[in-house]
Protein backbone atom coordinates (compact mmCIF):
# COMPACT_ATOMS: atom_id res chain seq x y z
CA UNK A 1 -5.40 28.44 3.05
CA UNK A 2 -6.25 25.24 4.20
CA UNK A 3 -3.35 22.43 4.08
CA UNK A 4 -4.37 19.33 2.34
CA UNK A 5 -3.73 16.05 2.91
CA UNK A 6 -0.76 14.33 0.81
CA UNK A 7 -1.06 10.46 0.52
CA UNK A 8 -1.88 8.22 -1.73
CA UNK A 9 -5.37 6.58 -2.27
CA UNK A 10 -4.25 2.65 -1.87
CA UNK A 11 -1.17 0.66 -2.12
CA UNK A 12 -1.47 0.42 -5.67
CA UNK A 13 -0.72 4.01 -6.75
CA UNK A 14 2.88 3.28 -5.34
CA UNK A 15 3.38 0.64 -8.08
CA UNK A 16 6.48 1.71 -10.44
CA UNK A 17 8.80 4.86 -10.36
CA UNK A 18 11.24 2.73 -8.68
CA UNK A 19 14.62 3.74 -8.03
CA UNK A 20 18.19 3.29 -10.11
CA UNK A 21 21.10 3.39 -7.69
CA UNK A 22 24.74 3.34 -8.54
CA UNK A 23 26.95 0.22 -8.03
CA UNK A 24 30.26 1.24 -6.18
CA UNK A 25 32.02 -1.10 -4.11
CA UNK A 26 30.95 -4.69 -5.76
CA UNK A 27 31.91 -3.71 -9.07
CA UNK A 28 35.37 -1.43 -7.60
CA UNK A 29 37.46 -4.02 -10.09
CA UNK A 30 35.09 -4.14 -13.02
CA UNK A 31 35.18 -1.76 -15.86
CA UNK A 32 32.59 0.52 -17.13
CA UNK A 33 29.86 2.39 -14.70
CA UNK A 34 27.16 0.08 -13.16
CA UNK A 35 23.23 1.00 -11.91
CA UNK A 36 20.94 -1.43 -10.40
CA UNK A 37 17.10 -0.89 -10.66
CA UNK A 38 15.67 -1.54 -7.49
CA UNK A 39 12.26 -3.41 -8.33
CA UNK A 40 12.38 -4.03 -4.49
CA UNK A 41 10.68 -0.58 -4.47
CA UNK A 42 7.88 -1.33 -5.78
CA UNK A 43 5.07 -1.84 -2.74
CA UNK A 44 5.17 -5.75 -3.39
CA UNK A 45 8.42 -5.83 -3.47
CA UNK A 46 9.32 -7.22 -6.80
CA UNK A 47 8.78 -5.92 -10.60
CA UNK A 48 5.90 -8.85 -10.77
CA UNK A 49 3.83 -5.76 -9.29
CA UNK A 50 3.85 -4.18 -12.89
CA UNK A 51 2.36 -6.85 -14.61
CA UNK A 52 -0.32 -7.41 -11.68
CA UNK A 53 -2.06 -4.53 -12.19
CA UNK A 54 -1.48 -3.77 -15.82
CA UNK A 55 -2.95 -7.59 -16.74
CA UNK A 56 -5.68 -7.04 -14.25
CA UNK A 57 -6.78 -3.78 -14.87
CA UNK A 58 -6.67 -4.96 -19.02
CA UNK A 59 -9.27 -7.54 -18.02
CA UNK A 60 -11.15 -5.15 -16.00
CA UNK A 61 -11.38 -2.56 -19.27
CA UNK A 62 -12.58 -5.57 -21.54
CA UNK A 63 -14.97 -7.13 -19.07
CA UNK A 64 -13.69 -9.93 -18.33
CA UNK A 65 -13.38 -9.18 -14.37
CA UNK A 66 -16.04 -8.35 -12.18
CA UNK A 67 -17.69 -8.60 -8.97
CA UNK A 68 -17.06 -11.89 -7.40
CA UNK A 69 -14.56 -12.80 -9.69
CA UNK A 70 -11.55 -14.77 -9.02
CA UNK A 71 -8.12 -14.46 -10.27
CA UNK A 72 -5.93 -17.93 -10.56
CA UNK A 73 -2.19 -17.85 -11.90
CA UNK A 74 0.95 -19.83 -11.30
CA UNK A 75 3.65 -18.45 -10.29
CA UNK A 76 7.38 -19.18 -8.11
CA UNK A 77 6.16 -16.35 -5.62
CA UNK A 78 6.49 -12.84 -6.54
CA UNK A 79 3.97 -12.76 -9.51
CA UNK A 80 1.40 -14.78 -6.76
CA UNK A 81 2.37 -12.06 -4.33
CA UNK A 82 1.32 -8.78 -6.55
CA UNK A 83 -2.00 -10.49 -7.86
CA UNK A 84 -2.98 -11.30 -4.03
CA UNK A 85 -1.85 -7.85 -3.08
CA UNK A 86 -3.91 -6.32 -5.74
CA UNK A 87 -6.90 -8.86 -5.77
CA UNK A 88 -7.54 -7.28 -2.05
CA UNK A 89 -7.55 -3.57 -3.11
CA UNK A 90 -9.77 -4.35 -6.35
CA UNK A 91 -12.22 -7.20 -4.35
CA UNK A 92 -11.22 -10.21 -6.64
CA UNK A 93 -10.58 -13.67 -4.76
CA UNK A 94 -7.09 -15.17 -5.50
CA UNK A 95 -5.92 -18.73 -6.11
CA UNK A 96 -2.42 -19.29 -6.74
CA UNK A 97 -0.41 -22.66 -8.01
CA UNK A 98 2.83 -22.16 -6.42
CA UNK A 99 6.23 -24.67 -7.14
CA UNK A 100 7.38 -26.03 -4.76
CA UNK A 101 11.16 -24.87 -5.24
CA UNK A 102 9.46 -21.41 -3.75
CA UNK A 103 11.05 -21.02 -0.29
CA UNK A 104 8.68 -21.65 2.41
CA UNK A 105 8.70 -17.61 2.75
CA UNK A 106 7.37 -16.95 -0.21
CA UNK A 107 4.30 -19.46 0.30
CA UNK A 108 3.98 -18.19 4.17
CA UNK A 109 3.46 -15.03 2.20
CA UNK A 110 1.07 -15.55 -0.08
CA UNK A 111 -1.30 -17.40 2.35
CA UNK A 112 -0.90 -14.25 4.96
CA UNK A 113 -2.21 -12.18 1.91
CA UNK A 114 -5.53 -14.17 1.40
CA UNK A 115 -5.09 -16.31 -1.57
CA UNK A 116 -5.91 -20.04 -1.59
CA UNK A 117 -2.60 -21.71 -2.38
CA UNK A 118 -1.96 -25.26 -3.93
CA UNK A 119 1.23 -26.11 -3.93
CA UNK A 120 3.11 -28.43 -6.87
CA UNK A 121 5.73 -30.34 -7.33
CA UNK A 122 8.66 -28.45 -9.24
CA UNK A 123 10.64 -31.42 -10.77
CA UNK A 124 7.97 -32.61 -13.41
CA UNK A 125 7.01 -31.83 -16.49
CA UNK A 126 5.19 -29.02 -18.10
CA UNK A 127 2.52 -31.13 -19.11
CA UNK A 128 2.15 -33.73 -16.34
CA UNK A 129 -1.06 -32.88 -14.70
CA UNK A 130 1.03 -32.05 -11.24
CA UNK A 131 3.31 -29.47 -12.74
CA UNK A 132 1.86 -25.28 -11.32
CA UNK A 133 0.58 -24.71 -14.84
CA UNK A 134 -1.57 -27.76 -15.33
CA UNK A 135 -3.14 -27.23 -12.06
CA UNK A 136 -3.53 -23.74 -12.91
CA UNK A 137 -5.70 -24.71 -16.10
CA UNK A 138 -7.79 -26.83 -14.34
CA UNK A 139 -8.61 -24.82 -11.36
CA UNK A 140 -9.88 -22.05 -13.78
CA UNK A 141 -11.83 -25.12 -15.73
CA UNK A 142 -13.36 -26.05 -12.69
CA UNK A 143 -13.72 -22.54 -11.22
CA UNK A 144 -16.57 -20.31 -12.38
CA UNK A 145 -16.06 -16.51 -13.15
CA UNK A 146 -12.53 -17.30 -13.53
CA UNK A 147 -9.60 -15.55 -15.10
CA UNK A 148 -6.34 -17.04 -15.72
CA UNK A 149 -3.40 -14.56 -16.15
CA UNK A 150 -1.13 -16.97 -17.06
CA UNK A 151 1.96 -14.85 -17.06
CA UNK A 152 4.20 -17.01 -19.42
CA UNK A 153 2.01 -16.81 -22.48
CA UNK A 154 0.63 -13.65 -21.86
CA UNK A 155 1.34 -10.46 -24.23
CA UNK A 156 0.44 -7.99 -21.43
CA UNK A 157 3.42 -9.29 -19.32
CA UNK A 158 5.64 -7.68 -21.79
CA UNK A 159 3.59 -4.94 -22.22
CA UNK A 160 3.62 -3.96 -18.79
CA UNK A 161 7.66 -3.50 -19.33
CA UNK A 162 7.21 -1.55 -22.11
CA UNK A 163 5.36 1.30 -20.77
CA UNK A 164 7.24 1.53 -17.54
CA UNK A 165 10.24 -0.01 -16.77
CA UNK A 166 12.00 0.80 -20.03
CA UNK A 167 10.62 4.10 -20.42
CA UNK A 168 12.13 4.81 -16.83
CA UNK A 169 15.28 2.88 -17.39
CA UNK A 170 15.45 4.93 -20.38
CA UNK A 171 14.62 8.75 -18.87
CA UNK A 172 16.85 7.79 -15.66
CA UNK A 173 20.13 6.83 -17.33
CA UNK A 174 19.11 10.19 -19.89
CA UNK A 175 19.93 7.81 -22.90
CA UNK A 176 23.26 6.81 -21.63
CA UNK A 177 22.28 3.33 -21.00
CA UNK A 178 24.80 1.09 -23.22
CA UNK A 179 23.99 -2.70 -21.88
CA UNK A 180 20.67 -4.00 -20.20
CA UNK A 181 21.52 -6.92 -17.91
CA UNK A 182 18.26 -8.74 -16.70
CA UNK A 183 17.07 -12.11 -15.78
CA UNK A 184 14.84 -14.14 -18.08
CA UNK A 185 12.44 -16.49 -16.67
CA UNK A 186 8.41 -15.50 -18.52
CA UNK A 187 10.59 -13.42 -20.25
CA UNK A 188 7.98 -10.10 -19.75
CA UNK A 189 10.31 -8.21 -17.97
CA UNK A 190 13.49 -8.42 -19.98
CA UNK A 191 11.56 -8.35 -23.22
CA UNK A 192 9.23 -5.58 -22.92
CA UNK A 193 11.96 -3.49 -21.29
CA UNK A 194 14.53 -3.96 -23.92
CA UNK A 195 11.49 -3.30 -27.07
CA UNK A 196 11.02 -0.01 -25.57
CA UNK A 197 15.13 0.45 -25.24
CA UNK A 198 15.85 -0.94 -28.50
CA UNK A 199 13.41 1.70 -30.31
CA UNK A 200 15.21 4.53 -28.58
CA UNK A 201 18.93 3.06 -29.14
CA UNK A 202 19.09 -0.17 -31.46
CA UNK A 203 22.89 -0.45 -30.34
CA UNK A 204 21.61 -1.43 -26.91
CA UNK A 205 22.85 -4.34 -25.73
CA UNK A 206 20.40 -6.33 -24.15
CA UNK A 207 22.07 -9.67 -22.06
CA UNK A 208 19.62 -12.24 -20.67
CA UNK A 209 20.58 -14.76 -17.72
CA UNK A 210 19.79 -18.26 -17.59
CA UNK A 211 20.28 -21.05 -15.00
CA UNK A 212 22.08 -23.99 -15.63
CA UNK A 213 19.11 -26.81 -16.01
CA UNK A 214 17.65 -23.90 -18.06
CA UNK A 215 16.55 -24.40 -21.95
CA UNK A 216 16.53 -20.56 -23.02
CA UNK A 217 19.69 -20.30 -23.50
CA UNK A 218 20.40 -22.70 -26.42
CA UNK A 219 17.06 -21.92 -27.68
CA UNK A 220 17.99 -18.43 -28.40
CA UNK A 221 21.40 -19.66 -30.43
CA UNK A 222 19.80 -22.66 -31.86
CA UNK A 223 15.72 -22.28 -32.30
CA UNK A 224 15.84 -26.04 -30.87
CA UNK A 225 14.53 -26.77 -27.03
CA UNK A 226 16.66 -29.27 -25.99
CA UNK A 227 15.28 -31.60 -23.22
CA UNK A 228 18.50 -32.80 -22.59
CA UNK A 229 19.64 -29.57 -21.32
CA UNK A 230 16.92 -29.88 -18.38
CA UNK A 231 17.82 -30.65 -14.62
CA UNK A 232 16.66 -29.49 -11.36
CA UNK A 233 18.35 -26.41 -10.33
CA UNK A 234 17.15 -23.97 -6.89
CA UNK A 235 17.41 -20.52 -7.93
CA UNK A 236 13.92 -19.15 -8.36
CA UNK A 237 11.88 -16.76 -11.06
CA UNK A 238 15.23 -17.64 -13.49
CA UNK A 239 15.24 -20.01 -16.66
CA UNK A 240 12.65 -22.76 -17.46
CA UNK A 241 11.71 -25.33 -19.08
CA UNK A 242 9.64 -24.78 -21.47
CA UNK A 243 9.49 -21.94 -24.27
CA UNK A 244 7.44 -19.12 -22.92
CA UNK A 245 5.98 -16.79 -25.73
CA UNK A 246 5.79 -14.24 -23.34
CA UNK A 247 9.73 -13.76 -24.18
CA UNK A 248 10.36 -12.21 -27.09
CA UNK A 249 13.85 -13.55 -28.30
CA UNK A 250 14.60 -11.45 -31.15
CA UNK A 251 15.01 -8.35 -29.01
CA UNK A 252 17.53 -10.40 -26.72
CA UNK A 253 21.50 -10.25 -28.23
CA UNK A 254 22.82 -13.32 -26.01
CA UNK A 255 21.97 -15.08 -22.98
CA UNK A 256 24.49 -16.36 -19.85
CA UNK A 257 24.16 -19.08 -17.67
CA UNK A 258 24.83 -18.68 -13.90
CA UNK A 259 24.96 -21.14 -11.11
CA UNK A 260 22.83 -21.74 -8.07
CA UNK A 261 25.96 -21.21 -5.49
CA UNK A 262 27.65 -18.12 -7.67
CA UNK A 263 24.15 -16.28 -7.46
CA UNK A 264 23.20 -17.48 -3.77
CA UNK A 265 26.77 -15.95 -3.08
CA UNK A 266 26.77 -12.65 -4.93
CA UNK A 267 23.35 -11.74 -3.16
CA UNK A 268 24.49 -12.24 0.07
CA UNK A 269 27.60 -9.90 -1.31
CA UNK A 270 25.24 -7.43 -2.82
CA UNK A 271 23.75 -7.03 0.88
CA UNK A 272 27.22 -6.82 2.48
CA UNK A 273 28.95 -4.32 0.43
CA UNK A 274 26.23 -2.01 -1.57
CA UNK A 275 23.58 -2.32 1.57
CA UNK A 276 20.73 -3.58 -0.72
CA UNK A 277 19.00 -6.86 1.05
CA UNK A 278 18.01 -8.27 -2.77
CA UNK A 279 16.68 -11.46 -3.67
CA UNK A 280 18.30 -14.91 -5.55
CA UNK A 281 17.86 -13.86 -8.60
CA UNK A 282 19.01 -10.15 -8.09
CA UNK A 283 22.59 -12.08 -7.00
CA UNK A 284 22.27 -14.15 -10.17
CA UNK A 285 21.74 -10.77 -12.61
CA UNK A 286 25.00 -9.35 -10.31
CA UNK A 287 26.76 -12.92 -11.33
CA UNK A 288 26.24 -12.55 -14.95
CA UNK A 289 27.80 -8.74 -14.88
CA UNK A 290 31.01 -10.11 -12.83
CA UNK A 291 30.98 -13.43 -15.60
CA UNK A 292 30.47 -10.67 -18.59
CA UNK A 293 33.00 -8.62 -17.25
CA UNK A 294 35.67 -11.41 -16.83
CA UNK A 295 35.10 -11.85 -21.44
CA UNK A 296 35.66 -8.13 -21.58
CA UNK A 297 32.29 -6.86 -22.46
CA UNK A 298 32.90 -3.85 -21.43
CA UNK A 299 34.68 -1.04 -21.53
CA UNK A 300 35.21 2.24 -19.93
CA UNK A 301 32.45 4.21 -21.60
CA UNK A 302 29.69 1.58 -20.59
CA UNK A 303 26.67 2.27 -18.83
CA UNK A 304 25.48 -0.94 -17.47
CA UNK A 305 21.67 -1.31 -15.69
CA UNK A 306 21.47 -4.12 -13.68
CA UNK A 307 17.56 -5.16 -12.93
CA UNK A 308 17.51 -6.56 -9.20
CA UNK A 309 14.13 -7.95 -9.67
CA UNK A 310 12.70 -8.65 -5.96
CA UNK A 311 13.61 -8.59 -1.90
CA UNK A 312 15.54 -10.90 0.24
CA UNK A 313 13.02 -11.08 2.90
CA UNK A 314 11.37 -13.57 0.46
CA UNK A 315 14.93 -16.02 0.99
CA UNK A 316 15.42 -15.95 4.71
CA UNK A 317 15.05 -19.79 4.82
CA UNK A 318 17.34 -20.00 1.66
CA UNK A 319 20.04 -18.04 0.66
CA UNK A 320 20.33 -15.80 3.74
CA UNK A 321 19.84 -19.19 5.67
CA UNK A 322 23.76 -20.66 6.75
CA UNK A 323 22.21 -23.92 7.29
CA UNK A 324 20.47 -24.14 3.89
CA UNK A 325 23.53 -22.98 2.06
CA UNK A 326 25.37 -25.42 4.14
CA UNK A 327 22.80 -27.88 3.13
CA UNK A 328 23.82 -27.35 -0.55
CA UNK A 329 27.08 -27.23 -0.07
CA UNK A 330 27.78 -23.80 -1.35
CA UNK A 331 30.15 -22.75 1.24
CA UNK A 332 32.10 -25.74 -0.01
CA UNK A 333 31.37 -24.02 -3.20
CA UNK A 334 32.83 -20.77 -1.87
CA UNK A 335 34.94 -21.35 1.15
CA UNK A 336 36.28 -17.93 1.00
CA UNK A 337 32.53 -15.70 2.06
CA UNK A 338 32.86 -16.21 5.94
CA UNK A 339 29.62 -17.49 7.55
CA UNK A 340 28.41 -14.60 9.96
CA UNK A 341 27.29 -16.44 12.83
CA UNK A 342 24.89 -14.89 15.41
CA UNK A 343 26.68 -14.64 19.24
CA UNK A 344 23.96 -14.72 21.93
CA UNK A 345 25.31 -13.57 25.47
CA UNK A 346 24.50 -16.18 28.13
């Protein structure tokens, strides 16, 4: 009998699946049982992967993609990332409006993977004609046999969620899951995830995080967007400023706000003690569990899923950078995490 050949037919078929490993030594003093889902799995690194090729693949089954096409979207990195990766397996040219609070990784990145990349100003905005989704619009305006996926008013991006990372979440904890702990930024990912959850278990808890300089927050407990509550803030992929419908609120029970140096912080702890090298916002969804903790949310019998949504790799120039944190001040923030400093033997 002849042996066949096991592998997979491109990059894409690797997309989901990914893996939920236990928390142990970060959360030793917290109470209840604690799982992270490790979107890092996926082959782009990040759960933007999921909504890459369910949104593109849609538009491919109505006809609005084909050959020659090109594929434009905004994005803080990992959603740019995922559409680039599969814009090369499916022949679609790629243009990306990136903000410029991405780290200079993330943009290195999504140049190395072919798109064209215009890069705009993060502090403005959502309707000045700089701000990543302006320039978004009028690069598909201007661009013919265009699509704009347009993540944060897209139905798909929850969608996406819906049909595979709650359904996994879900088959993975075997129903035990009690509290779903996930950033918010489109929303997609915490939203479509917790619809799915909430139809097999409405006593679910689903707990969004925010940033500080962040309107979802108060939005969810108040229906009111508050410009006030808008200021420039570093982590990335987490809050905004603007209402995304992509976010579906009512499926959300309460949001928490983190801070830039917490998050940056817990990160670089998640990497130390549980051996997972996870992105900002990963350390800011691992915040929000040690802040929820703290007002006794929960208790012994809780199963808690953490979603770490992307890869440090993407932060070497930030968060895993001494002199950037030092930059920020966060060690002043934290004196007590001891900054690891490389010895080279002369």
């Amino acid at each position: 009998m002849e042996n066949k050949i096991k592998a997979n037919n491109n990059i894409l078929e690797l997309i989901g699946k990914t893996p939920l490993v236990k928390l142990n030594r970060i959360t030793e003093n917290l109470t209840g049982d604690f799982y992270a889902k490790v979107e890092a799995f996926n082959p782009g690194h990040s759960s933007k992967d999921r909504i890459a090729i369910h949104i593109i693949e849609e538009a491919e089954r109505k006809g609005l993609l084909k050959e020659g096409s090109t594929i434009i979207e905004t994005t803080s990195g990992n959603t740019g990332f995922s559409i680039a990766m599969v814009s090369i397996i499916k022949g679609y040219k790629c243009i990306l409006a990136v903000s410029s609070k991405s780290s200079a990784d993330k943009i290195d990145m999504l140049r190395s993977m072919g798109a064209e990349v215009y890069v705009c100003p993060a502090h403005v905005s959502a309707d000045d004609p700089r701000s990543y989704y302006q320039v978004a619009k009028r690069l598909h305006d201007e661009t013919k046999n265009s699509i704009y996926i347009n993540q944060y008013f897209n139905e798909l991006n929850m969608d996406a969620h819906y049909k595979s990372t709650g359904p996994e979440i879900w088959e993975q904890t075997g129903g035990q899951i009690t509290h779903l702990v996930a950033c918010s930024g489109t929303g997609g990912t915490i939203s479509g995830t917790a619809r799915y959850l909430k139809e097999q278990n409405p006593n679910i808890k689903i707990i969004g995080v925010d940033a500080f300089g962040s309107v979802l927050k108060k939005y969810h407990e108040t229906g009111t967007l508050d410009t006030n509550e808008i200021y420039p803030y570093r982590i990335e992929g987490l809050g905004k400023n603007l209402i995304p419908t992509a976010t579906d609120f009512d499926v959300i029970d309460e949001f928490i706000k983190v801070s830039d140096a917490e998050s940056a912080h817990t990160a670089r702890e998640i990497s130390r003690t549980e051996g997972m090298f996870v992105g900002y916002t990963s350390g800011a969804a691992m915040q929000a569990v040690k802040q929820l903790d703290e007002l006794k949310t929960f208790d012994e019998n809780s199963k808690v899923v953490v979603i770490f949504p992307d890869h440090g790799s993407r932060y070497m120039s930030k968060i895993y950078s001494n002199q950037w944190m030092e930059d920020q001040g966060f060690f002043e923030a934290n004196p007590i995490e001891e900054k690891q400093e490389i010895q080279y033997i002369k």
